[in-house]
PDB file of N, CA and C in Angstrom:
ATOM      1  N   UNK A   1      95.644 122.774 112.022  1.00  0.00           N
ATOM      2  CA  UNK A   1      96.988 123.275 111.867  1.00  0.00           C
ATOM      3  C   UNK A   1      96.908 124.743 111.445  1.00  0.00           C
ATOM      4  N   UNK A   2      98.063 125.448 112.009  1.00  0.00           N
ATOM      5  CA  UNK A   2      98.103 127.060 111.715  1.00  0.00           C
ATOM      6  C   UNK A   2      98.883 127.396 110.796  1.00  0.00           C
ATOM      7  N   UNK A   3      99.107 128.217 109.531  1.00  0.00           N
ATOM      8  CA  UNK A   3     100.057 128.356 108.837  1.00  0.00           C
ATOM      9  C   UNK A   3     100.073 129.761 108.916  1.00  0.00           C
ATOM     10  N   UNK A   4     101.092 130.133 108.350  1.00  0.00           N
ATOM     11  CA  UNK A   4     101.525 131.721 107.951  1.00  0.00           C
ATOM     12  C   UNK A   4     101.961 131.852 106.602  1.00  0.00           C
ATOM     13  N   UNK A   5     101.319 132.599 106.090  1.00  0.00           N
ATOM     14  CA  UNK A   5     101.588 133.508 104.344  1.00  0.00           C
ATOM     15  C   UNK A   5     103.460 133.323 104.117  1.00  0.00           C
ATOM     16  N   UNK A   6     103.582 133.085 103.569  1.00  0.00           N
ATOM     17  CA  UNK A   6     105.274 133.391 103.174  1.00  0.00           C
ATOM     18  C   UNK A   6     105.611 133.735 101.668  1.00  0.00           C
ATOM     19  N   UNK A   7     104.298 133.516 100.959  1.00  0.00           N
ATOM     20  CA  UNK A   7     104.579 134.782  99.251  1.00  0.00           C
ATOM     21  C   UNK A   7     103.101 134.628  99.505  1.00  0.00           C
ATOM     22  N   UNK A   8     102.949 135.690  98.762  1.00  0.00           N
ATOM     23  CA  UNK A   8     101.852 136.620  98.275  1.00  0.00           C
ATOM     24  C   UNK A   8     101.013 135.515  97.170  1.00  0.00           C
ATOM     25  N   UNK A   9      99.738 135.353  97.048  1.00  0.00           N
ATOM     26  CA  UNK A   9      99.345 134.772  96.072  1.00  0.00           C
ATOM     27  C   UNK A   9      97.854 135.393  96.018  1.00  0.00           C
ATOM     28  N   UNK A  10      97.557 135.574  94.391  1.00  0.00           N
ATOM     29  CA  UNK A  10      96.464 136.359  94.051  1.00  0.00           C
ATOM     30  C   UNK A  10      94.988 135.158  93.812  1.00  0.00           C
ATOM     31  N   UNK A  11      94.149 135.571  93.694  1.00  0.00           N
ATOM     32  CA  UNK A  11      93.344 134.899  93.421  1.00  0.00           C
ATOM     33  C   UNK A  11      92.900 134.690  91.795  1.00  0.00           C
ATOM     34  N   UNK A  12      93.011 133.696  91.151  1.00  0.00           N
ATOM     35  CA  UNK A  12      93.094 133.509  89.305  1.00  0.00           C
ATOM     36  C   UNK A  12      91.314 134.292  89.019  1.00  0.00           C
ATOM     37  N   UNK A  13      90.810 133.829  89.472  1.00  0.00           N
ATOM     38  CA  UNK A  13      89.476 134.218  89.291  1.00  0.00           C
ATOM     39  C   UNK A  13      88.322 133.947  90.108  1.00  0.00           C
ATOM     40  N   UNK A  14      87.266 134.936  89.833  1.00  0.00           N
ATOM     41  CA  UNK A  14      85.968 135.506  91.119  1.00  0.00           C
ATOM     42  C   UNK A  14      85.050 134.154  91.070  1.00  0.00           C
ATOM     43  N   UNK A  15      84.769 133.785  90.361  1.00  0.00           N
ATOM     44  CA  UNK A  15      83.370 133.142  90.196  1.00  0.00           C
ATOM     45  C   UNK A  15      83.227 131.576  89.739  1.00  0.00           C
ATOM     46  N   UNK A  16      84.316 130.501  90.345  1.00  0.00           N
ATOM     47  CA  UNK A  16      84.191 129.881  89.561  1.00  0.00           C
ATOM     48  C   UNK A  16      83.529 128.344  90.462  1.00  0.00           C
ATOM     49  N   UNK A  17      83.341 127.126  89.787  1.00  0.00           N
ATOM     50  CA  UNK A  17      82.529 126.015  90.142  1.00  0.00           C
ATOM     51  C   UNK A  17      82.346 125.869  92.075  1.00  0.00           C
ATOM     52  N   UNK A  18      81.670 125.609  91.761  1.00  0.00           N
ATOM     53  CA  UNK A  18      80.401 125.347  93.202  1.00  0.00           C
ATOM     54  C   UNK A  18      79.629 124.358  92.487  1.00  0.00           C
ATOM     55  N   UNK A  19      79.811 122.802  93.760  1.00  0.00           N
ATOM     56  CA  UNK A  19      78.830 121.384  93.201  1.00  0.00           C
ATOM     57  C   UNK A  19      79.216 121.022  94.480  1.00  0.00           C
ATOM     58  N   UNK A  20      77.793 120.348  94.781  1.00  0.00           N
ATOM     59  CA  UNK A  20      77.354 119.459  95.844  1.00  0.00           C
ATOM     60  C   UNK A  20      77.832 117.894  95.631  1.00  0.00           C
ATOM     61  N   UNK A  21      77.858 117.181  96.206  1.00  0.00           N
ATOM     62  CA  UNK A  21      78.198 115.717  96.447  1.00  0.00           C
ATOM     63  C   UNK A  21      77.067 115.023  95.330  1.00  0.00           C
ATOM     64  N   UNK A  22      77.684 114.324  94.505  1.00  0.00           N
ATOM     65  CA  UNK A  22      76.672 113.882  93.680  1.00  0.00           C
ATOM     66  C   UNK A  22      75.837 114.368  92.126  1.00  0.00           C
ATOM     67  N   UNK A  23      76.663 115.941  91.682  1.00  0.00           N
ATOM     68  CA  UNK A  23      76.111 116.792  90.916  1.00  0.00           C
ATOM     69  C   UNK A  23      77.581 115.960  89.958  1.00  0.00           C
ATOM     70  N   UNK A  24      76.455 116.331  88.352  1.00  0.00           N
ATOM     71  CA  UNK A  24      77.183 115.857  87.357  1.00  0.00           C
ATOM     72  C   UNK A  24      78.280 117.341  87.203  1.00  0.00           C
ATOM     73  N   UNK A  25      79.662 116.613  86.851  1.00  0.00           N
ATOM     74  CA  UNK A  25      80.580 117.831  86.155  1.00  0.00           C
ATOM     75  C   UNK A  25      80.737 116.890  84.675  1.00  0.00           C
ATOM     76  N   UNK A  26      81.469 117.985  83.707  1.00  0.00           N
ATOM     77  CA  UNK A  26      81.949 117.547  82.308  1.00  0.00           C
ATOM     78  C   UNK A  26      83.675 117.939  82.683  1.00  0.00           C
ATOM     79  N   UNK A  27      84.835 117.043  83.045  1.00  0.00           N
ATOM     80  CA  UNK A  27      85.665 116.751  82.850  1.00  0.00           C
ATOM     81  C   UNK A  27      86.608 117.250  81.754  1.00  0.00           C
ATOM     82  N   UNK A  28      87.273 117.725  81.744  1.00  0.00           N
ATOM     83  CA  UNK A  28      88.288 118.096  80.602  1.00  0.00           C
ATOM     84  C   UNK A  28      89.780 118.130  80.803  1.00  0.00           C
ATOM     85  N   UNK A  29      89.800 116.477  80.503  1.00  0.00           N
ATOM     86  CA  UNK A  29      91.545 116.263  80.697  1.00  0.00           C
ATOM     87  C   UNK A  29      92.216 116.117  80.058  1.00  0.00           C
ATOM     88  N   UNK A  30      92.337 117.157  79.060  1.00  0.00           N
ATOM     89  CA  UNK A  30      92.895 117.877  77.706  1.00  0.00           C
ATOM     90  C   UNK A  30      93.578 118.621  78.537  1.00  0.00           C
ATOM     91  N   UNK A  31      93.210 119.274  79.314  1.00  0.00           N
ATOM     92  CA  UNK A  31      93.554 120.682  79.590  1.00  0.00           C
ATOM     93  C   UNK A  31      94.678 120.994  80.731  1.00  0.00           C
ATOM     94  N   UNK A  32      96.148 121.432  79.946  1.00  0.00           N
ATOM     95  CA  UNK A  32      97.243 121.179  81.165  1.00  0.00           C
ATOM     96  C   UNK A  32      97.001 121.577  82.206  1.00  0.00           C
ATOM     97  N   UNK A  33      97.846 121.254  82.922  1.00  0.00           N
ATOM     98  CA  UNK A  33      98.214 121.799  84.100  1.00  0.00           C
ATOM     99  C   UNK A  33      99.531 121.376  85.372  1.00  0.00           C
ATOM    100  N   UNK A  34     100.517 122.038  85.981  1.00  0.00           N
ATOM    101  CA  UNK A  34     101.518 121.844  86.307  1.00  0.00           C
ATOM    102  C   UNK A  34     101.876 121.234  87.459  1.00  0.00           C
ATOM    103  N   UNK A  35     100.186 121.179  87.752  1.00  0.00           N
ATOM    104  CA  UNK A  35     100.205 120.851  89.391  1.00  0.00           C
ATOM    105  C   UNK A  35      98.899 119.093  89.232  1.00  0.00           C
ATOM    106  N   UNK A  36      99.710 118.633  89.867  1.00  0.00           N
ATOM    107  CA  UNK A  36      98.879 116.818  89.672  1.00  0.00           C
ATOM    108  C   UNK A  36      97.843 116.950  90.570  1.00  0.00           C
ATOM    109  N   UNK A  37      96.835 116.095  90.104  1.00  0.00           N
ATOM    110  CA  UNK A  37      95.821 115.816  91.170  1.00  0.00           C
ATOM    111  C   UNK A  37      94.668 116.859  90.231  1.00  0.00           C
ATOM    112  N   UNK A  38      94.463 117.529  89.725  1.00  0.00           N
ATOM    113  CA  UNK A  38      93.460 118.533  89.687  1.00  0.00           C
ATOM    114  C   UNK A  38      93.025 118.360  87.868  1.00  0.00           C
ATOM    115  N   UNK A  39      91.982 118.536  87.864  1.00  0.00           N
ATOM    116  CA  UNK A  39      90.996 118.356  86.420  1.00  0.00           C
ATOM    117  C   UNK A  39      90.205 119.310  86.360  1.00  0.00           C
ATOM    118  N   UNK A  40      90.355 120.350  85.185  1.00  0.00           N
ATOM    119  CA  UNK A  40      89.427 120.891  84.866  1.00  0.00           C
ATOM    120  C   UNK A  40      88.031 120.727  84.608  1.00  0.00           C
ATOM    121  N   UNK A  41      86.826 120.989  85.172  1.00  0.00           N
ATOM    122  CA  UNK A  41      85.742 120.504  85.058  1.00  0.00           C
ATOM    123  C   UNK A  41      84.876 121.602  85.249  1.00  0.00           C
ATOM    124  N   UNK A  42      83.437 121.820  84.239  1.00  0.00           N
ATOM    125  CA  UNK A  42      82.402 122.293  84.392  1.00  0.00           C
ATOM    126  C   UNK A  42      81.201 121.835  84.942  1.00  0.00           C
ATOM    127  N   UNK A  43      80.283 122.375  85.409  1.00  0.00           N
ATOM    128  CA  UNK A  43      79.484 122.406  86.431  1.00  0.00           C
ATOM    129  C   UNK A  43      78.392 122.744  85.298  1.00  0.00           C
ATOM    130  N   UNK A  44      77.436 121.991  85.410  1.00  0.00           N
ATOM    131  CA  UNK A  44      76.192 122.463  84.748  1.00  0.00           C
ATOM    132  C   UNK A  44      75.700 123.811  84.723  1.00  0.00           C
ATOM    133  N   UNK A  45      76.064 124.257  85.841  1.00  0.00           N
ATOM    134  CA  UNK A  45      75.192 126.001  85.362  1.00  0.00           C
ATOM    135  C   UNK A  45      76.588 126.655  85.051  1.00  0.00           C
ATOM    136  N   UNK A  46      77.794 126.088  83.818  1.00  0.00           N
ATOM    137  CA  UNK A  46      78.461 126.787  83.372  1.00  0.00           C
ATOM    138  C   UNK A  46      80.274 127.146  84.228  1.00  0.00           C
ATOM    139  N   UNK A  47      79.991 127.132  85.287  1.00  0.00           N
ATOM    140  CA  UNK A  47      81.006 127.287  86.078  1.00  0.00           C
ATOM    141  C   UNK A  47      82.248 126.405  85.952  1.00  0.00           C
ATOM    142  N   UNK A  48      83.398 126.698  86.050  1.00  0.00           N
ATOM    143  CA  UNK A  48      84.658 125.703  85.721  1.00  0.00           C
ATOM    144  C   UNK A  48      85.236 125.949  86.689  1.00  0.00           C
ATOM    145  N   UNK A  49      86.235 124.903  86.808  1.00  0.00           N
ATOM    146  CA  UNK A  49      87.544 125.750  87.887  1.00  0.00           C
ATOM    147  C   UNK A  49      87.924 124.305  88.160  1.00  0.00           C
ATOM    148  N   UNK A  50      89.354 124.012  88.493  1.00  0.00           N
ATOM    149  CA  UNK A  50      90.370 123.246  89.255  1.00  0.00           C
ATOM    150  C   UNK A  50      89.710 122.185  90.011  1.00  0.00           C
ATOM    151  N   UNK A  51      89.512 120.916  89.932  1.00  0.00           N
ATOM    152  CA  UNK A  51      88.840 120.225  90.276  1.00  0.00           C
ATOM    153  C   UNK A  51      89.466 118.650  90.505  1.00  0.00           C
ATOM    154  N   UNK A  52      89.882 118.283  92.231  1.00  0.00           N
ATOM    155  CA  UNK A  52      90.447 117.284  92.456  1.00  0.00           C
ATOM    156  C   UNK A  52      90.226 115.969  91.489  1.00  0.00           C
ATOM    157  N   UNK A  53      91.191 115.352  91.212  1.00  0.00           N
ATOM    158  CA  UNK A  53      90.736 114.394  90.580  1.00  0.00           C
ATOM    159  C   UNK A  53      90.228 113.594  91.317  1.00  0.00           C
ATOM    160  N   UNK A  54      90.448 113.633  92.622  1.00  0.00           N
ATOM    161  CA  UNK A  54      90.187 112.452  93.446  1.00  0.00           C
ATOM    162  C   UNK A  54      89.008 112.460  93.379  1.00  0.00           C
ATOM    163  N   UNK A  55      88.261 113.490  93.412  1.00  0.00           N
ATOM    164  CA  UNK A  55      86.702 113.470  93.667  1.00  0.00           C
ATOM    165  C   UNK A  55      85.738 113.229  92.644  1.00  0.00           C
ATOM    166  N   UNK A  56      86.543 112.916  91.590  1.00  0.00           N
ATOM    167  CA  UNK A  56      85.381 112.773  90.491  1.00  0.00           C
ATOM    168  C   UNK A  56      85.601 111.327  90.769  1.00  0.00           C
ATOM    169  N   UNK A  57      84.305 111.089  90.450  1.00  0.00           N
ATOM    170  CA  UNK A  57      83.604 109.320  89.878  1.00  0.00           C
ATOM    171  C   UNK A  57      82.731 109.109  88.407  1.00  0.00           C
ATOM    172  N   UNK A  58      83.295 107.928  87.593  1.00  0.00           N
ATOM    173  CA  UNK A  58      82.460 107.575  86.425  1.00  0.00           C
ATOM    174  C   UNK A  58      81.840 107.382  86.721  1.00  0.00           C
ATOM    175  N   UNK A  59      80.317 107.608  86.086  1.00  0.00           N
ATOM    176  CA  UNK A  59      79.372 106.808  86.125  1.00  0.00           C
ATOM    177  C   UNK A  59      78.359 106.469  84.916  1.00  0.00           C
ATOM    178  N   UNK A  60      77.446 105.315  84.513  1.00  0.00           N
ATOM    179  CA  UNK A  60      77.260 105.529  83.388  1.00  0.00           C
ATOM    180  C   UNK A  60      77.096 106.910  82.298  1.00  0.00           C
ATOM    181  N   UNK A  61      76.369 108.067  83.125  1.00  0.00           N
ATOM    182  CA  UNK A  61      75.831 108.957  82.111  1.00  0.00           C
ATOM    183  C   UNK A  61      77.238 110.026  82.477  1.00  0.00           C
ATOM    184  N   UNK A  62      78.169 109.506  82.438  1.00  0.00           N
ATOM    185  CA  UNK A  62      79.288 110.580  83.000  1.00  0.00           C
ATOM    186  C   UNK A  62      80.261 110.488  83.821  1.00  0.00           C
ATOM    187  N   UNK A  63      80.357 111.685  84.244  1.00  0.00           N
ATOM    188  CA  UNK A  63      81.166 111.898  85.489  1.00  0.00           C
ATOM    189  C   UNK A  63      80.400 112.824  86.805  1.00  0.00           C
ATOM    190  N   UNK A  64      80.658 112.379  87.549  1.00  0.00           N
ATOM    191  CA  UNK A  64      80.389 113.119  89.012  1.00  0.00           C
ATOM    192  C   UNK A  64      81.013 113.791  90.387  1.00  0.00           C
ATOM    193  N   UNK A  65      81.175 114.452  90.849  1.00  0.00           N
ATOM    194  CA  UNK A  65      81.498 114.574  91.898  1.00  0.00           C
ATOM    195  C   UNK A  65      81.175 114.138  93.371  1.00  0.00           C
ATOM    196  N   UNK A  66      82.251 113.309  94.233  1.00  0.00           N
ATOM    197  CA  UNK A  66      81.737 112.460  95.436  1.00  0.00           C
ATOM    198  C   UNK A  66      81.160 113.355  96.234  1.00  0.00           C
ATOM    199  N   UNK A  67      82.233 114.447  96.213  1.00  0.00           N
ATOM    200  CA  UNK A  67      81.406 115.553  97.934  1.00  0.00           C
ATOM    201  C   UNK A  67      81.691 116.839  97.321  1.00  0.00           C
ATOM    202  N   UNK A  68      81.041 117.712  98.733  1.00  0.00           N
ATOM    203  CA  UNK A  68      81.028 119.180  97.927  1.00  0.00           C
ATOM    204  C   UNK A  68      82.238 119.913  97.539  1.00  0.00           C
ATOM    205  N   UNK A  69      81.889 120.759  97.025  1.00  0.00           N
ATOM    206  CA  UNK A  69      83.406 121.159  96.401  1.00  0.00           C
ATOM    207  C   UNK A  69      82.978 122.858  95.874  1.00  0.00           C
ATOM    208  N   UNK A  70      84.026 123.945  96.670  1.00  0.00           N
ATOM    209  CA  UNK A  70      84.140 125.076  95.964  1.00  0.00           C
ATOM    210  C   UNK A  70      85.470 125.581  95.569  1.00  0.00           C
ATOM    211  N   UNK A  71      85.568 125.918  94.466  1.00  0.00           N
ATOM    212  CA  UNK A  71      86.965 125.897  93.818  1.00  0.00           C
ATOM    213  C   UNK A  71      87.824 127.495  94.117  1.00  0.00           C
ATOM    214  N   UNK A  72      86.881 128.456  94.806  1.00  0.00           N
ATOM    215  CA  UNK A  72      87.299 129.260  95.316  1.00  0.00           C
ATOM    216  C   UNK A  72      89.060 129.536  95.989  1.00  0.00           C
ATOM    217  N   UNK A  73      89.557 130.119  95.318  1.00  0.00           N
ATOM    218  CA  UNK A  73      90.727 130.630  95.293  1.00  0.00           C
ATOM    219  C   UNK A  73      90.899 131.910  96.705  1.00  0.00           C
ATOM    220  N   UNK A  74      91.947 131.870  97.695  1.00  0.00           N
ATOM    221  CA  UNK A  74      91.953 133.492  98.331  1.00  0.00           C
ATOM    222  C   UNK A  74      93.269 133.814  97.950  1.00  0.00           C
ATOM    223  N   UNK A  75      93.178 135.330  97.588  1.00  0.00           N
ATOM    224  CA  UNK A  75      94.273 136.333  97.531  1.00  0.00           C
ATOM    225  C   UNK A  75      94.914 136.386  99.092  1.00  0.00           C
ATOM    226  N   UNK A  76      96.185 136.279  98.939  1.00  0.00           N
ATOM    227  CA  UNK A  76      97.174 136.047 100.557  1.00  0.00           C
ATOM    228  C   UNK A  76      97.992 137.045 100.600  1.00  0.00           C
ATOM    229  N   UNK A  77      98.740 137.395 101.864  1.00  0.00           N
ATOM    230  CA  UNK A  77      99.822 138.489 101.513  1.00  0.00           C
ATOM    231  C   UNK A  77     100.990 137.917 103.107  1.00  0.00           C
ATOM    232  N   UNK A  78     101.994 138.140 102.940  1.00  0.00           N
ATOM    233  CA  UNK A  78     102.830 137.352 103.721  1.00  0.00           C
ATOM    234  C   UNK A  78     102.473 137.809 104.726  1.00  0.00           C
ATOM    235  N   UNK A  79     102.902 136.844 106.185  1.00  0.00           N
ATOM    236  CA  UNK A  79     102.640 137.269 106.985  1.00  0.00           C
ATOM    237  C   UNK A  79     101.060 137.169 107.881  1.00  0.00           C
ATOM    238  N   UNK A  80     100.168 136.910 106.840  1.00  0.00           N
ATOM    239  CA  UNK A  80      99.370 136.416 107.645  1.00  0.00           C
ATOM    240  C   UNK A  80      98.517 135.078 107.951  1.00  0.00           C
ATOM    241  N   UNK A  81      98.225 134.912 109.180  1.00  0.00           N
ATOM    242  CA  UNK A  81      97.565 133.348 109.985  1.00  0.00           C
ATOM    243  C   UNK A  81      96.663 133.218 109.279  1.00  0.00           C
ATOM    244  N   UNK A  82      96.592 131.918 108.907  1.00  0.00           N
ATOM    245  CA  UNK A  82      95.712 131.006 107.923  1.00  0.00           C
ATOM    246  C   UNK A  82      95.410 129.715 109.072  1.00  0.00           C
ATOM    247  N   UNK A  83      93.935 129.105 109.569  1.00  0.00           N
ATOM    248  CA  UNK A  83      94.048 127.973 109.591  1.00  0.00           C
ATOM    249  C   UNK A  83      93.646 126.927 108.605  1.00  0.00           C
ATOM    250  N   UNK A  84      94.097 125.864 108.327  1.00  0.00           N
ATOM    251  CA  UNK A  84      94.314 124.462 107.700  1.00  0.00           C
ATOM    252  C   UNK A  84      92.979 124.254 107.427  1.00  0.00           C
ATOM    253  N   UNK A  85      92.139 123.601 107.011  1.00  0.00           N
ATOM    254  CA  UNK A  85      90.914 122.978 107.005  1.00  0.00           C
ATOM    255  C   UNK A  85      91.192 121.370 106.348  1.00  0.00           C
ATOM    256  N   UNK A  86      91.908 121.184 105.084  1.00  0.00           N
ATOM    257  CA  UNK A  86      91.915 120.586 104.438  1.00  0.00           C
ATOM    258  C   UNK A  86      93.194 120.450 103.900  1.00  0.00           C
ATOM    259  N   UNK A  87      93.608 119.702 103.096  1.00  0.00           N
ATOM    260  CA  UNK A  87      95.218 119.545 102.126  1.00  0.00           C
ATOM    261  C   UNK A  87      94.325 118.140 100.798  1.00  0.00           C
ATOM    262  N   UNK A  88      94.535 119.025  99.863  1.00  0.00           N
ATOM    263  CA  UNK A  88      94.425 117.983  98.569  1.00  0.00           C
ATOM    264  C   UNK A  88      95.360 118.583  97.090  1.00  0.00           C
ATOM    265  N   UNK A  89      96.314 117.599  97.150  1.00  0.00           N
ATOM    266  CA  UNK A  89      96.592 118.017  95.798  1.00  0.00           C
ATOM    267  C   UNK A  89      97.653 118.916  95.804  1.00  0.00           C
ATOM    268  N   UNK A  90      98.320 119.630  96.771  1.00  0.00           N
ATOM    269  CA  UNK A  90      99.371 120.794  96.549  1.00  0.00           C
ATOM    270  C   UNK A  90      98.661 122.051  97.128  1.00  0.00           C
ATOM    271  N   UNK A  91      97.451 121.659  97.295  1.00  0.00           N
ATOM    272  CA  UNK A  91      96.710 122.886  98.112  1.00  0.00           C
ATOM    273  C   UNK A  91      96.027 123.105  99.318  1.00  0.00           C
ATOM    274  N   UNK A  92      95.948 123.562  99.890  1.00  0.00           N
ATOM    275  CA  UNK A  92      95.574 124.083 101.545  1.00  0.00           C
ATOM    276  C   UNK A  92      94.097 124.744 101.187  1.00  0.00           C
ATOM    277  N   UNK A  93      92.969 123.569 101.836  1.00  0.00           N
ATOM    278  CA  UNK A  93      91.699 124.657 101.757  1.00  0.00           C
ATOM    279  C   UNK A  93      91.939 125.617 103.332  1.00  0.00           C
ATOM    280  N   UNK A  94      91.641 126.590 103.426  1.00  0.00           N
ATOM    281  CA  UNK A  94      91.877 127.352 104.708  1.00  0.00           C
ATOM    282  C   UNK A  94      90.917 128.192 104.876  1.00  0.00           C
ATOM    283  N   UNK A  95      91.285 128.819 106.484  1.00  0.00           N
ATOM    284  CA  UNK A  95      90.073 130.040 106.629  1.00  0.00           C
ATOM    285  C   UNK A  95      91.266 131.444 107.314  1.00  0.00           C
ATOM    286  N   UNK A  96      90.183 132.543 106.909  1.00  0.00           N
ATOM    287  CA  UNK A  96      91.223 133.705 107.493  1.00  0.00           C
ATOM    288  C   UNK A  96      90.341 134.163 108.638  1.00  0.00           C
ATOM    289  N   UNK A  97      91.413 135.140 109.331  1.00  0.00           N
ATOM    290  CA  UNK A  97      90.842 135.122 110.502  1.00  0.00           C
ATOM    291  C   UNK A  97      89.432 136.237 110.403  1.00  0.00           C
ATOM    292  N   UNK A  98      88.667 136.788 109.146  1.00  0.00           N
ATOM    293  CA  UNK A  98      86.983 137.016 109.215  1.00  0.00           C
ATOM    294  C   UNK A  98      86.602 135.952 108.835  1.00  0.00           C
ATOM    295  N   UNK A  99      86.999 134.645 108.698  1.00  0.00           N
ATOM    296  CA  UNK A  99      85.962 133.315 108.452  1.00  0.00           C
ATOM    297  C   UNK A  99      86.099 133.228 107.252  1.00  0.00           C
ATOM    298  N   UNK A 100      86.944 134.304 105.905  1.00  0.00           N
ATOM    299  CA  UNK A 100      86.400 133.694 104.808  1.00  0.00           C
ATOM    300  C   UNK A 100      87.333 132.398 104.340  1.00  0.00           C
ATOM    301  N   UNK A 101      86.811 131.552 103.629  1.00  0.00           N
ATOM    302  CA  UNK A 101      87.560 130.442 103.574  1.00  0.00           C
ATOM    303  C   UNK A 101      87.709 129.923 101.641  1.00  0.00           C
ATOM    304  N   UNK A 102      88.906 129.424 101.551  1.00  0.00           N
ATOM    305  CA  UNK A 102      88.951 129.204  99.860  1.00  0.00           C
ATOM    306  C   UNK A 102      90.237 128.426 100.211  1.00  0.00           C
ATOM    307  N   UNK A 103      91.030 127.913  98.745  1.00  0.00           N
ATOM    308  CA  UNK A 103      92.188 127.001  98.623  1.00  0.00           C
ATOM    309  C   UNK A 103      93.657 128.314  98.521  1.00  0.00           C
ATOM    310  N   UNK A 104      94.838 127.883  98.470  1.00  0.00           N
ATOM    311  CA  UNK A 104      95.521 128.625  98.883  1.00  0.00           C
ATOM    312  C   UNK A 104      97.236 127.559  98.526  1.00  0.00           C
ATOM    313  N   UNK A 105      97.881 127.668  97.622  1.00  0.00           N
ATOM    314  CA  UNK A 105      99.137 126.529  97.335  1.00  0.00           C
ATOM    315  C   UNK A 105      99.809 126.835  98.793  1.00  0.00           C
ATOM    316  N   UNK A 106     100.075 124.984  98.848  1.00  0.00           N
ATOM    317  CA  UNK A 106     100.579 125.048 100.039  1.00  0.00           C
ATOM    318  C   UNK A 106     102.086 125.687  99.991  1.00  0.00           C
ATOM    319  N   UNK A 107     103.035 125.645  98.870  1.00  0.00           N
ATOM    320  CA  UNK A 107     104.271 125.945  98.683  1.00  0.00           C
ATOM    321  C   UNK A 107     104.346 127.630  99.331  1.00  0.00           C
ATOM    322  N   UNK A 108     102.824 128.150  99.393  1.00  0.00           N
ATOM    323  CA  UNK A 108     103.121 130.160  99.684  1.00  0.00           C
ATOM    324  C   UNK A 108     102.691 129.950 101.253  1.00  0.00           C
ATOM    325  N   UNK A 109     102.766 128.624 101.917  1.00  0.00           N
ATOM    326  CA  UNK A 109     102.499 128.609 103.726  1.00  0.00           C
ATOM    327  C   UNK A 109     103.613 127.889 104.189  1.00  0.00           C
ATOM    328  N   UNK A 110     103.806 128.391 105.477  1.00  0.00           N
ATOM    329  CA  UNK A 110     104.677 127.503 106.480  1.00  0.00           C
ATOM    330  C   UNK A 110     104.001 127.315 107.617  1.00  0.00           C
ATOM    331  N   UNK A 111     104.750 125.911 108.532  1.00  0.00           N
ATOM    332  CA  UNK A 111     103.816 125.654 109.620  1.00  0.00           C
ATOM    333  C   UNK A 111     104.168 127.214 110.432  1.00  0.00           C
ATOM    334  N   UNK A 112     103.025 127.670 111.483  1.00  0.00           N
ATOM    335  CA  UNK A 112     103.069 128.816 112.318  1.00  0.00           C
ATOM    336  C   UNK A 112     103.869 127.971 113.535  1.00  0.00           C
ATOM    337  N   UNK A 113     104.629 129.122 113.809  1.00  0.00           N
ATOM    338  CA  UNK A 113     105.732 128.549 115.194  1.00  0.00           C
ATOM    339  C   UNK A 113     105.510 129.360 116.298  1.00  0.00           C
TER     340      UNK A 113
END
């Protein structure tokens, strides 16, 4: 699916969690947030960021993540073609048209006509 920019949205921050299918996270669902579906969670080498709930699994020594996951955020500006990759949670993983690809609220896209 094709969408188009319709508000501007910045990116919260540069650097945050990258985990493979199966890598332990530490969970923190203390920590608000306005939008459902998503858990703050750290990544062993330190990294945090927005993290589906769907994808975490208990397991005895913890919690885990099922599949890969980069929490990568893109800065948007109206007006421009985004394709779809994904939808979890209120958010659109997508790619722009140089390939780079990150999450993106679906509320700042409309379908492209």
């Amino acid at each position: 699916m094709r969408v188009v920019v319709v508000k501007a949205y910045e990116r919260p921050y540069e650097n945050p969690i990258v985990v493979r299918a199966g890598d332990s996270v530490t969970p923190d669902f203390d920590r608000a947030t306005d939008i459902p579906g998503w858990v703050w969670c750290t990544a062993s080498d330190g990294r945090a960021g927005w993290t589906p709930h769907a994808w975490l699994v208990r397991n005895p020594d913890g919690w885990r993540i099922d599949r890969d996951f980069n929490a990568i955020e893109l800065t948007i500006e109206p007006g421009e073609a985004l394709d779809v990759l994904k939808e979890e949670s209120g958010f659109y993983r997508v790619a722009k048209s140089d390939g780079e690809t990150g999450w993106v609220p679906c509320d700042h896209v409309a379908a492209d006509r």
